[in-house]
PDB file of N, CA and C in Angstrom:
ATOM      1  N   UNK A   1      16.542 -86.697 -18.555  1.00  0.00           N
ATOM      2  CA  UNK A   1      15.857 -85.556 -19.116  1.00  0.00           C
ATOM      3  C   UNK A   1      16.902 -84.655 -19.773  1.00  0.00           C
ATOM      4  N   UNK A   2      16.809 -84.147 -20.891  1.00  0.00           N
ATOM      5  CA  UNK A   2      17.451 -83.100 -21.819  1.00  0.00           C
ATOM      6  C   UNK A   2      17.648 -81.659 -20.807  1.00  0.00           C
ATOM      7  N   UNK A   3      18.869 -81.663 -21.272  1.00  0.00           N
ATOM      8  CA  UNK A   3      19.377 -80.171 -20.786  1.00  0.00           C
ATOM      9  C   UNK A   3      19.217 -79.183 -21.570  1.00  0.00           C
ATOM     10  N   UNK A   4      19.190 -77.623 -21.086  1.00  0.00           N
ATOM     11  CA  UNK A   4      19.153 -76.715 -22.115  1.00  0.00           C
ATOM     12  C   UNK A   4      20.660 -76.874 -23.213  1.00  0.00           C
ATOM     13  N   UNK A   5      20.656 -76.052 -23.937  1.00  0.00           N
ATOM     14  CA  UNK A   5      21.639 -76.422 -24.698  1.00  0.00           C
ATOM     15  C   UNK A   5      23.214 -75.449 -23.789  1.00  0.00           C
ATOM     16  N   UNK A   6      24.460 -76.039 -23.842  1.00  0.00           N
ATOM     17  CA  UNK A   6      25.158 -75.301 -23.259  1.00  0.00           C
ATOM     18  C   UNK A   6      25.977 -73.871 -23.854  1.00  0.00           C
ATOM     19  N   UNK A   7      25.415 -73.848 -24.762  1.00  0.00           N
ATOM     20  CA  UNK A   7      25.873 -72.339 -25.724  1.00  0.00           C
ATOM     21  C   UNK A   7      25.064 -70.830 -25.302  1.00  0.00           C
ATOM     22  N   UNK A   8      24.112 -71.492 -24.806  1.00  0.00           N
ATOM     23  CA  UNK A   8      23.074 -70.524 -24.460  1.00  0.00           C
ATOM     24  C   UNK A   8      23.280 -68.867 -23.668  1.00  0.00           C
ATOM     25  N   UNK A   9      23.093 -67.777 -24.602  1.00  0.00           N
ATOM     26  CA  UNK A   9      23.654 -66.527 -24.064  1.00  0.00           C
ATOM     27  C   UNK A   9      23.350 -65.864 -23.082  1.00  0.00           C
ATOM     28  N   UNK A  10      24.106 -65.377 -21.720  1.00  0.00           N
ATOM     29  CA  UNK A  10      23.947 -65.437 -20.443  1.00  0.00           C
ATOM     30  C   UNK A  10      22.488 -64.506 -20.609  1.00  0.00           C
ATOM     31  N   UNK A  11      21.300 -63.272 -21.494  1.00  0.00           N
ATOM     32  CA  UNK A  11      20.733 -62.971 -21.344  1.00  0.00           C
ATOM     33  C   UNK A  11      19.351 -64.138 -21.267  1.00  0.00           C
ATOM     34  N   UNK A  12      19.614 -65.134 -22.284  1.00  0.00           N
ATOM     35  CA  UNK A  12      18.466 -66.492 -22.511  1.00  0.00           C
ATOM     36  C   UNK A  12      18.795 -66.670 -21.111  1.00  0.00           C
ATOM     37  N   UNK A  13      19.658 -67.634 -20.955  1.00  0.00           N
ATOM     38  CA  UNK A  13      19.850 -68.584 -19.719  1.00  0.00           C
ATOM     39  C   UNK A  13      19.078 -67.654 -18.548  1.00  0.00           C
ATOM     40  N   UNK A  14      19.384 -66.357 -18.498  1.00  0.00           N
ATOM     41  CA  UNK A  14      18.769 -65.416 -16.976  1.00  0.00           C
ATOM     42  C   UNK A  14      17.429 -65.442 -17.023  1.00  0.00           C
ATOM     43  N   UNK A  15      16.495 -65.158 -18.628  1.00  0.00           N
ATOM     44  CA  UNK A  15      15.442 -65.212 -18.399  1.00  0.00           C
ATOM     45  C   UNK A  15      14.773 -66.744 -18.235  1.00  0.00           C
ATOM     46  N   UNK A  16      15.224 -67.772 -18.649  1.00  0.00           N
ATOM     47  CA  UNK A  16      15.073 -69.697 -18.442  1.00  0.00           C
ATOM     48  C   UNK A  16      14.970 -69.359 -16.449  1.00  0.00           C
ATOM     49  N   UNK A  17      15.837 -68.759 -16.031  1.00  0.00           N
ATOM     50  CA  UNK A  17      15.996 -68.761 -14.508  1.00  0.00           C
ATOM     51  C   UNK A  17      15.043 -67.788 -13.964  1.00  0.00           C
ATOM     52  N   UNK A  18      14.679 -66.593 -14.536  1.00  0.00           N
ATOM     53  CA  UNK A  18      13.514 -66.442 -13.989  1.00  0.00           C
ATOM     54  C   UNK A  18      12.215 -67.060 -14.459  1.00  0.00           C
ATOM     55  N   UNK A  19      11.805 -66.989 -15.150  1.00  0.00           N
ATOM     56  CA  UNK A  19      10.724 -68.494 -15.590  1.00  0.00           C
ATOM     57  C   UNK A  19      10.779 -69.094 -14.472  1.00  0.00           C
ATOM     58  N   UNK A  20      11.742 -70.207 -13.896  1.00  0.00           N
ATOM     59  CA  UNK A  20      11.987 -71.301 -13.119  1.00  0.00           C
ATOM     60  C   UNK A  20      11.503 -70.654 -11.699  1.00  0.00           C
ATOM     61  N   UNK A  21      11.989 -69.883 -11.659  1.00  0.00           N
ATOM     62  CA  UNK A  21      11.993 -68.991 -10.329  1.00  0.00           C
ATOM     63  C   UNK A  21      10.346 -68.592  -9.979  1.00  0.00           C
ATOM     64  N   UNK A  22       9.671 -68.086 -11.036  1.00  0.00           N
ATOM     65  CA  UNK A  22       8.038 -67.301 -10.759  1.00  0.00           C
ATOM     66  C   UNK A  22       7.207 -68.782 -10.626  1.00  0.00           C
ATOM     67  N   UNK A  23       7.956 -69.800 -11.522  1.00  0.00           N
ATOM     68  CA  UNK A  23       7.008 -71.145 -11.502  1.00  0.00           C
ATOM     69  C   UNK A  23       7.278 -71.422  -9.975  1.00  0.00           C
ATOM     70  N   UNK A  24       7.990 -71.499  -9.270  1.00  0.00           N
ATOM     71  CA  UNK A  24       8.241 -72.476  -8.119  1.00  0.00           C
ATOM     72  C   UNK A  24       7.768 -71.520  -6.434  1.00  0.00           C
ATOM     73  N   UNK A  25       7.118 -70.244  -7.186  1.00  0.00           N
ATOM     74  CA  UNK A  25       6.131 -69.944  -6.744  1.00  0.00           C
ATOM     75  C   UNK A  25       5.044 -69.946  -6.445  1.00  0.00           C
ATOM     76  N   UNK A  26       4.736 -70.400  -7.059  1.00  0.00           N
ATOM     77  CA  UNK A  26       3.152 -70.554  -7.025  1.00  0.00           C
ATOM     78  C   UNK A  26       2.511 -71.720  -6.135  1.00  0.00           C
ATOM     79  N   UNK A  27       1.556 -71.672  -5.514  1.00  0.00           N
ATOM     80  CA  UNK A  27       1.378 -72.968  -4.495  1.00  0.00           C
ATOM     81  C   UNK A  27      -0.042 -73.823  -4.663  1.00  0.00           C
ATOM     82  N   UNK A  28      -1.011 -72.436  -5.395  1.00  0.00           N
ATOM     83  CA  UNK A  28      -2.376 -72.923  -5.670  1.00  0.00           C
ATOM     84  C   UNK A  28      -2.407 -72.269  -7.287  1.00  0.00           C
ATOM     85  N   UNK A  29      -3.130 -72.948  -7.970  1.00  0.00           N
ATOM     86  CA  UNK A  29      -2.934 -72.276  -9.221  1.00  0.00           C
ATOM     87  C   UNK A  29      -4.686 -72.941 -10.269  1.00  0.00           C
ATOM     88  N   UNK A  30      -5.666 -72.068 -10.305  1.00  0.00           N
ATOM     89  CA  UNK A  30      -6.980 -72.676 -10.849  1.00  0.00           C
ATOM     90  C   UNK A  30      -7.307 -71.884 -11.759  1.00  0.00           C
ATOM     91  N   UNK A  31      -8.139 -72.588 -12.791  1.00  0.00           N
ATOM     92  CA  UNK A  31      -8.479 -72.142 -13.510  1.00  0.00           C
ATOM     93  C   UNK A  31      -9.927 -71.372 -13.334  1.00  0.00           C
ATOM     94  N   UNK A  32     -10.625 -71.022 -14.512  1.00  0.00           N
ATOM     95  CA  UNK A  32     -12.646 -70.821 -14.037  1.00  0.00           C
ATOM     96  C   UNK A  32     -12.459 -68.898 -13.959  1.00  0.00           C
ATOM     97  N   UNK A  33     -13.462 -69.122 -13.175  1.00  0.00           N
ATOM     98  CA  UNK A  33     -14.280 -67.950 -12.432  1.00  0.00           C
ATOM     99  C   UNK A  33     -15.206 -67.916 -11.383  1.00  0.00           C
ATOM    100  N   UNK A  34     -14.684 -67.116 -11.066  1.00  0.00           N
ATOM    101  CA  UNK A  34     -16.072 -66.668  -9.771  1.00  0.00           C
ATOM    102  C   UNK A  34     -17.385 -66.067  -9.963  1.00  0.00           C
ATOM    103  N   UNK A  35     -18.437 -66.457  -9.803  1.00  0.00           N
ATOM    104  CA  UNK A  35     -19.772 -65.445  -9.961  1.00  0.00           C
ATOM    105  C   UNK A  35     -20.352 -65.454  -8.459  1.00  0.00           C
ATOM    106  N   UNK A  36     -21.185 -64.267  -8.447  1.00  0.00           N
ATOM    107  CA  UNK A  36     -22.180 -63.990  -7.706  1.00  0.00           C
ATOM    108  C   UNK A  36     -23.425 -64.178  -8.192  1.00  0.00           C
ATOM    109  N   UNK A  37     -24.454 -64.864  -7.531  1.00  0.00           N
ATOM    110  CA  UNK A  37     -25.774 -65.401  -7.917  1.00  0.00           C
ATOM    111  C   UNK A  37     -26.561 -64.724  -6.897  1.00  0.00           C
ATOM    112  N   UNK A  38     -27.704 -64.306  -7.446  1.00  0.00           N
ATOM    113  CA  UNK A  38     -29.554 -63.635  -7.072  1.00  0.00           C
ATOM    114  C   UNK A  38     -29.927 -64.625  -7.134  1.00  0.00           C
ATOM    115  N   UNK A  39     -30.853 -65.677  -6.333  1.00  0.00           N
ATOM    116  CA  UNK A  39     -32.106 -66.582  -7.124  1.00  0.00           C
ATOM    117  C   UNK A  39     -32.920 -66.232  -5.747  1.00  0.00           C
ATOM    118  N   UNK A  40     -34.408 -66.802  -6.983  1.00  0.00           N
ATOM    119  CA  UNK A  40     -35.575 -66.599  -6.497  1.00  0.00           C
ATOM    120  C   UNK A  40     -35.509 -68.350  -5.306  1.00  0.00           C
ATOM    121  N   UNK A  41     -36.135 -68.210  -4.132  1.00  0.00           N
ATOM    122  CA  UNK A  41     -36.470 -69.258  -3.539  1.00  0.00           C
ATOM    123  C   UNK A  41     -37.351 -70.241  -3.937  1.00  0.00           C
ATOM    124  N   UNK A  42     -38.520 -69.790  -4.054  1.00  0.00           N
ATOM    125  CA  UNK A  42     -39.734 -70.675  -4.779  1.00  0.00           C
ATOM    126  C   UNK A  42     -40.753 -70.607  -3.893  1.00  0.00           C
ATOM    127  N   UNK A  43     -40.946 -69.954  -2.173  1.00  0.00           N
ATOM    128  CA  UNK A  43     -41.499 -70.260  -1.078  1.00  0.00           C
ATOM    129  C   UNK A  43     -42.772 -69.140  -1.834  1.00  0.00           C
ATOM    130  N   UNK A  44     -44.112 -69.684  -1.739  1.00  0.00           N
ATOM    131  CA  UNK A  44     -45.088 -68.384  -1.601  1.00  0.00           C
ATOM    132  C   UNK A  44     -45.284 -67.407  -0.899  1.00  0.00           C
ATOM    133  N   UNK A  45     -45.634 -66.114  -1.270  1.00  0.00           N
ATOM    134  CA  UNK A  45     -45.443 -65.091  -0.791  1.00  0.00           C
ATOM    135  C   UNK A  45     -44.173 -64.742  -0.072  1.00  0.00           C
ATOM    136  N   UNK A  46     -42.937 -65.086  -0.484  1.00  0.00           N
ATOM    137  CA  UNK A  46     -41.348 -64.699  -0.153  1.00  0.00           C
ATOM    138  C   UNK A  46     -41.062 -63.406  -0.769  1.00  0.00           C
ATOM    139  N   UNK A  47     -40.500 -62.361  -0.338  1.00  0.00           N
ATOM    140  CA  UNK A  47     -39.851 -61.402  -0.739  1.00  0.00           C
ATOM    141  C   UNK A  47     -39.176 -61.288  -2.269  1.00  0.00           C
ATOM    142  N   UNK A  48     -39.024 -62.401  -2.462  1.00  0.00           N
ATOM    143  CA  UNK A  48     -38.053 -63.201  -4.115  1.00  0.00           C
ATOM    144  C   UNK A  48     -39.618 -63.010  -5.007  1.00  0.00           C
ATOM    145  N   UNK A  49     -40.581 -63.402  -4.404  1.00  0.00           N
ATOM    146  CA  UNK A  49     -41.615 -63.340  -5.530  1.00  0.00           C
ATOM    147  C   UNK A  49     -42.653 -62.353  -5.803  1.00  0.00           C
ATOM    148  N   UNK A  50     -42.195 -61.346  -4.995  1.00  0.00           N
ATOM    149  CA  UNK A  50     -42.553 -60.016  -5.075  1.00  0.00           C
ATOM    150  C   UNK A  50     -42.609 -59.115  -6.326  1.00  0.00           C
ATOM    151  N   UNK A  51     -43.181 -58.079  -6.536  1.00  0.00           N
ATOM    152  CA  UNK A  51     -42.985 -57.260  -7.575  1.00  0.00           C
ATOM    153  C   UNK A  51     -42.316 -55.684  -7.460  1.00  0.00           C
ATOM    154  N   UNK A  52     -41.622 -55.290  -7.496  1.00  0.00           N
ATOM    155  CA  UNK A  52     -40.161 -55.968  -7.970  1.00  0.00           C
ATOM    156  C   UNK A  52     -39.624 -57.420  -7.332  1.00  0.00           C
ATOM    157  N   UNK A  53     -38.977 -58.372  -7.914  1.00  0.00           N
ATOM    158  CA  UNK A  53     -38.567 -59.113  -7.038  1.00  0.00           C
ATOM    159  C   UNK A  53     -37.534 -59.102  -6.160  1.00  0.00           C
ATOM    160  N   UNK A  54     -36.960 -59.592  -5.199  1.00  0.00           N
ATOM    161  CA  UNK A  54     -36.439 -58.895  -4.021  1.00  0.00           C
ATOM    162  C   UNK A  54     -35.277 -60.306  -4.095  1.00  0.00           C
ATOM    163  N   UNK A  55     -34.270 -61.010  -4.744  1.00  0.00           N
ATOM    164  CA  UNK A  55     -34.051 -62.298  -5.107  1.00  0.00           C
ATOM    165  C   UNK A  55     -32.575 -62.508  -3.232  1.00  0.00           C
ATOM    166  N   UNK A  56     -32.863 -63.753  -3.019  1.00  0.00           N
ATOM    167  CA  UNK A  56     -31.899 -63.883  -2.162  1.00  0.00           C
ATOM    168  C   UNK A  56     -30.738 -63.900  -2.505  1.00  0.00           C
ATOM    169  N   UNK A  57     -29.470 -63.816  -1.929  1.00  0.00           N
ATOM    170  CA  UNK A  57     -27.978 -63.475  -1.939  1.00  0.00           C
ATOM    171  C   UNK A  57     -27.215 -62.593  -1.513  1.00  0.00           C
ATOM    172  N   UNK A  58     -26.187 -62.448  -1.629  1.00  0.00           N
ATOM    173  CA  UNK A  58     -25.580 -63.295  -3.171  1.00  0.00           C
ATOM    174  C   UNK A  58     -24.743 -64.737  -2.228  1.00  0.00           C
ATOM    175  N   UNK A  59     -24.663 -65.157  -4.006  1.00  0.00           N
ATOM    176  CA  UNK A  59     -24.260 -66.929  -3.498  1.00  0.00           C
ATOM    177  C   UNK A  59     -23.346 -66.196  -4.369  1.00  0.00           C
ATOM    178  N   UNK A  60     -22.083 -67.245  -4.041  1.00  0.00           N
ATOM    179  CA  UNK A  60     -20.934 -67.061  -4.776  1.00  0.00           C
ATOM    180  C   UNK A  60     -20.751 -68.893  -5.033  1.00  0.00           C
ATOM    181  N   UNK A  61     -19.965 -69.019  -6.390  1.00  0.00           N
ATOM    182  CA  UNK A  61     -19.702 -70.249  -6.669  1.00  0.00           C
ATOM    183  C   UNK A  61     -18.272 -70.123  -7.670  1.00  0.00           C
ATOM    184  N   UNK A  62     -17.508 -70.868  -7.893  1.00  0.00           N
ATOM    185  CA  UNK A  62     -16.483 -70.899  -8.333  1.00  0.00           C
ATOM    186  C   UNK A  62     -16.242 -72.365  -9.614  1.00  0.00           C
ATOM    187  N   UNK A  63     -16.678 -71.953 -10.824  1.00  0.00           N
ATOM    188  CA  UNK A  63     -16.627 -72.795 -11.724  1.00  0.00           C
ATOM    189  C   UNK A  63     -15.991 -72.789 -13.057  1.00  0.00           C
ATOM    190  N   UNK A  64     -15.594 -74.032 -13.453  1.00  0.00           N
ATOM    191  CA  UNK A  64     -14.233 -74.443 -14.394  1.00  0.00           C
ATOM    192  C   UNK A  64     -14.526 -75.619 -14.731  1.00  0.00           C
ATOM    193  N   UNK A  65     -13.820 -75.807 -16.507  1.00  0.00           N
ATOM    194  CA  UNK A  65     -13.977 -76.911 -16.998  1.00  0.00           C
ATOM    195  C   UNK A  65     -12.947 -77.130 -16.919  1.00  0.00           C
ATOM    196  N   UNK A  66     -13.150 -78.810 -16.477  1.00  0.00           N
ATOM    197  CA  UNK A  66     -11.682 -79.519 -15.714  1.00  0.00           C
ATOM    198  C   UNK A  66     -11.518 -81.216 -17.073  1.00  0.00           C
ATOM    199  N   UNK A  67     -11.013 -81.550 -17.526  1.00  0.00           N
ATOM    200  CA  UNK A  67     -10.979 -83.104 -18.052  1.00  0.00           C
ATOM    201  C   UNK A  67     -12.426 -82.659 -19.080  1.00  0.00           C
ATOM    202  N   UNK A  68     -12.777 -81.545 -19.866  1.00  0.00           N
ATOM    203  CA  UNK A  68     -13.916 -81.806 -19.994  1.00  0.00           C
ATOM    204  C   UNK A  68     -15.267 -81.394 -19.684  1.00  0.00           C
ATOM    205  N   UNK A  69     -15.572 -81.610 -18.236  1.00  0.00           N
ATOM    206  CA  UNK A  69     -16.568 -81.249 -17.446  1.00  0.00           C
ATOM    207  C   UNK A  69     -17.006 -80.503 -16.567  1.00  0.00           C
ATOM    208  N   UNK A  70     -17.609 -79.738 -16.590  1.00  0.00           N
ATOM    209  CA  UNK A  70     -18.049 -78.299 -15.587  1.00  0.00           C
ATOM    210  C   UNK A  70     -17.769 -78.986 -14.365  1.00  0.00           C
ATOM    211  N   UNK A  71     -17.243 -78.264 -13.193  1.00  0.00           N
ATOM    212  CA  UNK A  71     -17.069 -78.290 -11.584  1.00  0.00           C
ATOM    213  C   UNK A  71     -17.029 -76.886 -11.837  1.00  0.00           C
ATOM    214  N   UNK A  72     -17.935 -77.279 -10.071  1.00  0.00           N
ATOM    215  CA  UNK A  72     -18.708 -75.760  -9.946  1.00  0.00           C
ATOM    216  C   UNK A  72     -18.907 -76.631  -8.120  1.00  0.00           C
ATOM    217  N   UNK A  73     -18.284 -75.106  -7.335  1.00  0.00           N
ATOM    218  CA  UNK A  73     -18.345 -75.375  -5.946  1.00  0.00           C
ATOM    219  C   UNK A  73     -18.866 -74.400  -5.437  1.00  0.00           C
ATOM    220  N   UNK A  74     -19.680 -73.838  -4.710  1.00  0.00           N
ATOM    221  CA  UNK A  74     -20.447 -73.239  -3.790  1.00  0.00           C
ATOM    222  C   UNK A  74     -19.431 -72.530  -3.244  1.00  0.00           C
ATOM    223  N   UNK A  75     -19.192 -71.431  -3.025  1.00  0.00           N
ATOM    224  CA  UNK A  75     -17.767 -70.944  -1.985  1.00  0.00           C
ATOM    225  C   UNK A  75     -18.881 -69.966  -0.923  1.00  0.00           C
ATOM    226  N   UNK A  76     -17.862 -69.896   0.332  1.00  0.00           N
ATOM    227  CA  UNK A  76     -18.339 -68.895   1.601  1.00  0.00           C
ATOM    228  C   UNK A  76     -18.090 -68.037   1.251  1.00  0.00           C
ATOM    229  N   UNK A  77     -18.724 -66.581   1.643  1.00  0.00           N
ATOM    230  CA  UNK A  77     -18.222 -65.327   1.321  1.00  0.00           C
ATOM    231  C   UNK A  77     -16.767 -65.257   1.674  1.00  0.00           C
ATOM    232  N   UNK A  78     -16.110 -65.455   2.552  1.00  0.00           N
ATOM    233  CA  UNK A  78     -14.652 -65.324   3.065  1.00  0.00           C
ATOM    234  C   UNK A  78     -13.857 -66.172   2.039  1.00  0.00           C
ATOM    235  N   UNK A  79     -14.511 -67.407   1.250  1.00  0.00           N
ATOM    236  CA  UNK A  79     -13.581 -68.183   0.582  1.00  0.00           C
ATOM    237  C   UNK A  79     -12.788 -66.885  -0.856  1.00  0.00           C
ATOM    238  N   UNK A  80     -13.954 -66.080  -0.954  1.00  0.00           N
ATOM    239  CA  UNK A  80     -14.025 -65.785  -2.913  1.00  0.00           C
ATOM    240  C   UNK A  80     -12.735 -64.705  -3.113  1.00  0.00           C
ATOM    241  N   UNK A  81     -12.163 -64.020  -2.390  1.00  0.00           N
ATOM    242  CA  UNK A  81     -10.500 -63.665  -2.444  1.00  0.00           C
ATOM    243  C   UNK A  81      -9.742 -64.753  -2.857  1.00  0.00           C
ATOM    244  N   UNK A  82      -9.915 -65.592  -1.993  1.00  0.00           N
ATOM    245  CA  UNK A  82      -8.757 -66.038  -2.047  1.00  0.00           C
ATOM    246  C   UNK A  82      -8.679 -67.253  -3.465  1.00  0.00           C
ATOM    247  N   UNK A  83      -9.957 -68.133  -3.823  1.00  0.00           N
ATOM    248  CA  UNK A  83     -10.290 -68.055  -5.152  1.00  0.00           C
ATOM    249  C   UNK A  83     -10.165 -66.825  -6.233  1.00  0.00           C
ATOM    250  N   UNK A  84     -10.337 -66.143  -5.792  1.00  0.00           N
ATOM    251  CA  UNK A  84      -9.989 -65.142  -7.102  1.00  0.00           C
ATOM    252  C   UNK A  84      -8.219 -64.794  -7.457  1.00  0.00           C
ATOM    253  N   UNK A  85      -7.879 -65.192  -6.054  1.00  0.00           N
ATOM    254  CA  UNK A  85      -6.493 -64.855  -5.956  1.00  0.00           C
ATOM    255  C   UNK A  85      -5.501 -66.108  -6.637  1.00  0.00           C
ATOM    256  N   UNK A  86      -6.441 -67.183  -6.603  1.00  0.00           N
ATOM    257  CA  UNK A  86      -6.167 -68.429  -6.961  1.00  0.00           C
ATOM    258  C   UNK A  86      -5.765 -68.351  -8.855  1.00  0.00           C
ATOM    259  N   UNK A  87      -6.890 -68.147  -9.222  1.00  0.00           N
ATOM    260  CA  UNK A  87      -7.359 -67.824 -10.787  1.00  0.00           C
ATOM    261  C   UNK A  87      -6.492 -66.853 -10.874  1.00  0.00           C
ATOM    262  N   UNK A  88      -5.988 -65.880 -10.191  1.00  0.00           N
ATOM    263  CA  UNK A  88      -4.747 -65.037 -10.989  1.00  0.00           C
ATOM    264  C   UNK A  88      -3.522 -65.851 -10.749  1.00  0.00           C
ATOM    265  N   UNK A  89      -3.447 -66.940 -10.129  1.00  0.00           N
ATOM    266  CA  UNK A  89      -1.859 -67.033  -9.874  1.00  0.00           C
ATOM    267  C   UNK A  89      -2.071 -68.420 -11.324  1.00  0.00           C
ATOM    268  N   UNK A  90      -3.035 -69.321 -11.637  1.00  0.00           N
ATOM    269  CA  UNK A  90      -3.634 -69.795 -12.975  1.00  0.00           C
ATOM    270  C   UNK A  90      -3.019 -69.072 -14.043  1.00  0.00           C
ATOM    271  N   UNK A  91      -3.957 -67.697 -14.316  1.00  0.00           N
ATOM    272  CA  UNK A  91      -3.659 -67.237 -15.211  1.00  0.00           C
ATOM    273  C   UNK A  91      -2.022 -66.681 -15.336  1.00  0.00           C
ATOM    274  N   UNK A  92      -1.506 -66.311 -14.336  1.00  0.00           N
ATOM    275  CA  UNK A  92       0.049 -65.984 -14.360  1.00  0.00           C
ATOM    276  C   UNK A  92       0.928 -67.506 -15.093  1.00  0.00           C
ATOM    277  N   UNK A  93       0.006 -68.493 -14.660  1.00  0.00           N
ATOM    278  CA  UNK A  93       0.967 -69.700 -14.648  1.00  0.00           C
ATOM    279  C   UNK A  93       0.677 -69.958 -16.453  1.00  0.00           C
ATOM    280  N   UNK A  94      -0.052 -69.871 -16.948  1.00  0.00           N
ATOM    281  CA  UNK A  94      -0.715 -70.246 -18.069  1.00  0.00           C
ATOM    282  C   UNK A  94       0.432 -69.330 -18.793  1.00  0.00           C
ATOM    283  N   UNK A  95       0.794 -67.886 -18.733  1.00  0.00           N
ATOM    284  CA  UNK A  95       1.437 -66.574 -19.603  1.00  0.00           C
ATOM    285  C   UNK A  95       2.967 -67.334 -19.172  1.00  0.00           C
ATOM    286  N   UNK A  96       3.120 -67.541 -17.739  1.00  0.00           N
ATOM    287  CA  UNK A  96       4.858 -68.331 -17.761  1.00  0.00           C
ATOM    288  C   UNK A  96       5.350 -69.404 -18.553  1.00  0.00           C
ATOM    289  N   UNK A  97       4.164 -70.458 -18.817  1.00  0.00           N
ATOM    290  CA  UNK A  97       4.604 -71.678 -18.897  1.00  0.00           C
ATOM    291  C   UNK A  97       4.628 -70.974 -21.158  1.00  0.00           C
ATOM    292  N   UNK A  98       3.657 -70.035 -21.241  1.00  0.00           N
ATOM    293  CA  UNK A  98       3.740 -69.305 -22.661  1.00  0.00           C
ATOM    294  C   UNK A  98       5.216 -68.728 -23.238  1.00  0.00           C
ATOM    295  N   UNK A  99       5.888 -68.083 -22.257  1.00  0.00           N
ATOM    296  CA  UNK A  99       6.691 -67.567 -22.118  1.00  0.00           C
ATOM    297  C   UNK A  99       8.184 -68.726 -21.971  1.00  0.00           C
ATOM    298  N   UNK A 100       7.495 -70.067 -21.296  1.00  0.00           N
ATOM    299  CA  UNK A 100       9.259 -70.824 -21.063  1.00  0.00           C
ATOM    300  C   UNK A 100       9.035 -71.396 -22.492  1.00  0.00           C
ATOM    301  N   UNK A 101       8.147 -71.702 -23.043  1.00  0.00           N
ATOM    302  CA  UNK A 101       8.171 -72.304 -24.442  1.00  0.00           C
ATOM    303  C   UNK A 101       8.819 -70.842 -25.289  1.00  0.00           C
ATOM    304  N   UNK A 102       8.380 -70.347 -25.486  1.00  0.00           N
ATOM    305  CA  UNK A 102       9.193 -69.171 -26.412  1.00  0.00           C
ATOM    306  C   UNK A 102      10.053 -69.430 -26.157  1.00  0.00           C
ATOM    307  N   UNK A 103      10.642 -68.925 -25.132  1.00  0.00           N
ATOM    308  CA  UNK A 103      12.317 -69.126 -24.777  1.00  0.00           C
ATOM    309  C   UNK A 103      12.796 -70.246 -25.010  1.00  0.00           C
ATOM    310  N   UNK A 104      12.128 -71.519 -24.868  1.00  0.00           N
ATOM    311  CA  UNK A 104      13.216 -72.579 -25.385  1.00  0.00           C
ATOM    312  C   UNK A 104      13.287 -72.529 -26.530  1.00  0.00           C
ATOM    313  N   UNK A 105      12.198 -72.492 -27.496  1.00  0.00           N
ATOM    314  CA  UNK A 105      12.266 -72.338 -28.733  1.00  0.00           C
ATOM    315  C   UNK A 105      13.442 -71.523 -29.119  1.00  0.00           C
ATOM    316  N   UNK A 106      13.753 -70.446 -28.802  1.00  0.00           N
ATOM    317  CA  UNK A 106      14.277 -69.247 -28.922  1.00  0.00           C
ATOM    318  C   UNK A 106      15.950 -70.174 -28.632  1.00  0.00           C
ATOM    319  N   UNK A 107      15.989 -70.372 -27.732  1.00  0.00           N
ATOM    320  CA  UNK A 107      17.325 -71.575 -26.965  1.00  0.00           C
ATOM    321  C   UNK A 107      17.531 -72.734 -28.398  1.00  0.00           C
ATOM    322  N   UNK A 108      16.770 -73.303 -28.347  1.00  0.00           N
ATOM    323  CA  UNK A 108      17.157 -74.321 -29.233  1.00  0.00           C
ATOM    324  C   UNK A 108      17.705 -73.587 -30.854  1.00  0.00           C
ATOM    325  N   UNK A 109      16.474 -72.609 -30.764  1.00  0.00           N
ATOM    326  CA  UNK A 109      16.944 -72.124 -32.425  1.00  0.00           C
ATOM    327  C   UNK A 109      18.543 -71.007 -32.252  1.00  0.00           C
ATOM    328  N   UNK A 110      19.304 -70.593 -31.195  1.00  0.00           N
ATOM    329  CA  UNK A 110      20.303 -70.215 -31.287  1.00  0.00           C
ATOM    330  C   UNK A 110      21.101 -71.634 -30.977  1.00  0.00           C
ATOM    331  N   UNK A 111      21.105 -71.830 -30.657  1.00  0.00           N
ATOM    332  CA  UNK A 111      21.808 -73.152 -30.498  1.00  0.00           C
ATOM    333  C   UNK A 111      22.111 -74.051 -31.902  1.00  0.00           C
ATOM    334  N   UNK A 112      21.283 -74.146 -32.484  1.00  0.00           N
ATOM    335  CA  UNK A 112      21.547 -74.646 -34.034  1.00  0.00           C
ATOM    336  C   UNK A 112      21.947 -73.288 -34.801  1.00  0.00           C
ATOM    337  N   UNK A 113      22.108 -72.237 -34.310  1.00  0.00           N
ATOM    338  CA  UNK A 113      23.010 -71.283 -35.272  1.00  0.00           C
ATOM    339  C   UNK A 113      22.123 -70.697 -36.194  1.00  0.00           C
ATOM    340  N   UNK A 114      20.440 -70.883 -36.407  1.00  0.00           N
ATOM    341  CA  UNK A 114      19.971 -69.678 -37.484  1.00  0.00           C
ATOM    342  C   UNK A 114      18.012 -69.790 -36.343  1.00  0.00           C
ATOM    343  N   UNK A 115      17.841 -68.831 -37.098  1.00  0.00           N
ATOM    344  CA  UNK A 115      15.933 -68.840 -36.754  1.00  0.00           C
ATOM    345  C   UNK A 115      14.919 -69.348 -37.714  1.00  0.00           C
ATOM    346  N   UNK A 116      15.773 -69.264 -38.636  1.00  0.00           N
ATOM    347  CA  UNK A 116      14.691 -69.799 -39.578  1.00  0.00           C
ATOM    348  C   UNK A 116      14.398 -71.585 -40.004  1.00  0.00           C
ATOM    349  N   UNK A 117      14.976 -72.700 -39.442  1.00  0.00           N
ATOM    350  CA  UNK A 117      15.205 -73.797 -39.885  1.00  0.00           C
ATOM    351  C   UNK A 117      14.396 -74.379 -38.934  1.00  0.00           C
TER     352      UNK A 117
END
């Protein structure tokens, strides 16, 4: 595997090392969202089919397109922190991995000596 380049000015190289450093943090990392769901039951004369309707919940579910295709999981009330906590450490990972590409870019183009080529 290719090394960074060895010219690289000790301010690049520090931020390449923190990059490395916030990535090898992270332990769970998802994409999606969380919702909370109302639905009506369907049972006659249920509280849900009332006027106002009175809808059961909340359901919480946690869904993301993965390869393509919606997944979507049912979560416990106790699960949806820590899913939500999940989807931020995702989205952190998504802005780092944004961020180590700049910088190499940034690496490689001092390394050949101009920015514009």
């Amino acid at each position: 595997m290719p090394s960074a380049p060895k010219s690289l000015p000790p301010r690049l190289r520090a931020r390449l090392a923190r990059c490395k450093q916030e990535l090898l943090g992270i332990e769970i990392a998802l994409q999606g969202s969380v919702t909370e769901r109302w639905m009506p039951c369907g049972k006659q004369g249920c509280r849900c089919q009332g006027e106002p309707p009175q809808l059961h919940g909340p359901y919480y579910q946690w869904t993301a397109k993965l390869d393509g295709k919606t997944k979507t999981l049912r979560l416990q009330p106790e699960e949806v922190e820590d899913f939500r906590a999940w989807i931020g450490q995702g989205q952190r990972l998504d802005e780092w991995v944004r961020e180590w590409r700049r910088l190499s870019l940034e690496a490689i183009e001092h390394s050949r000596g101009s920015s514009d080529r």
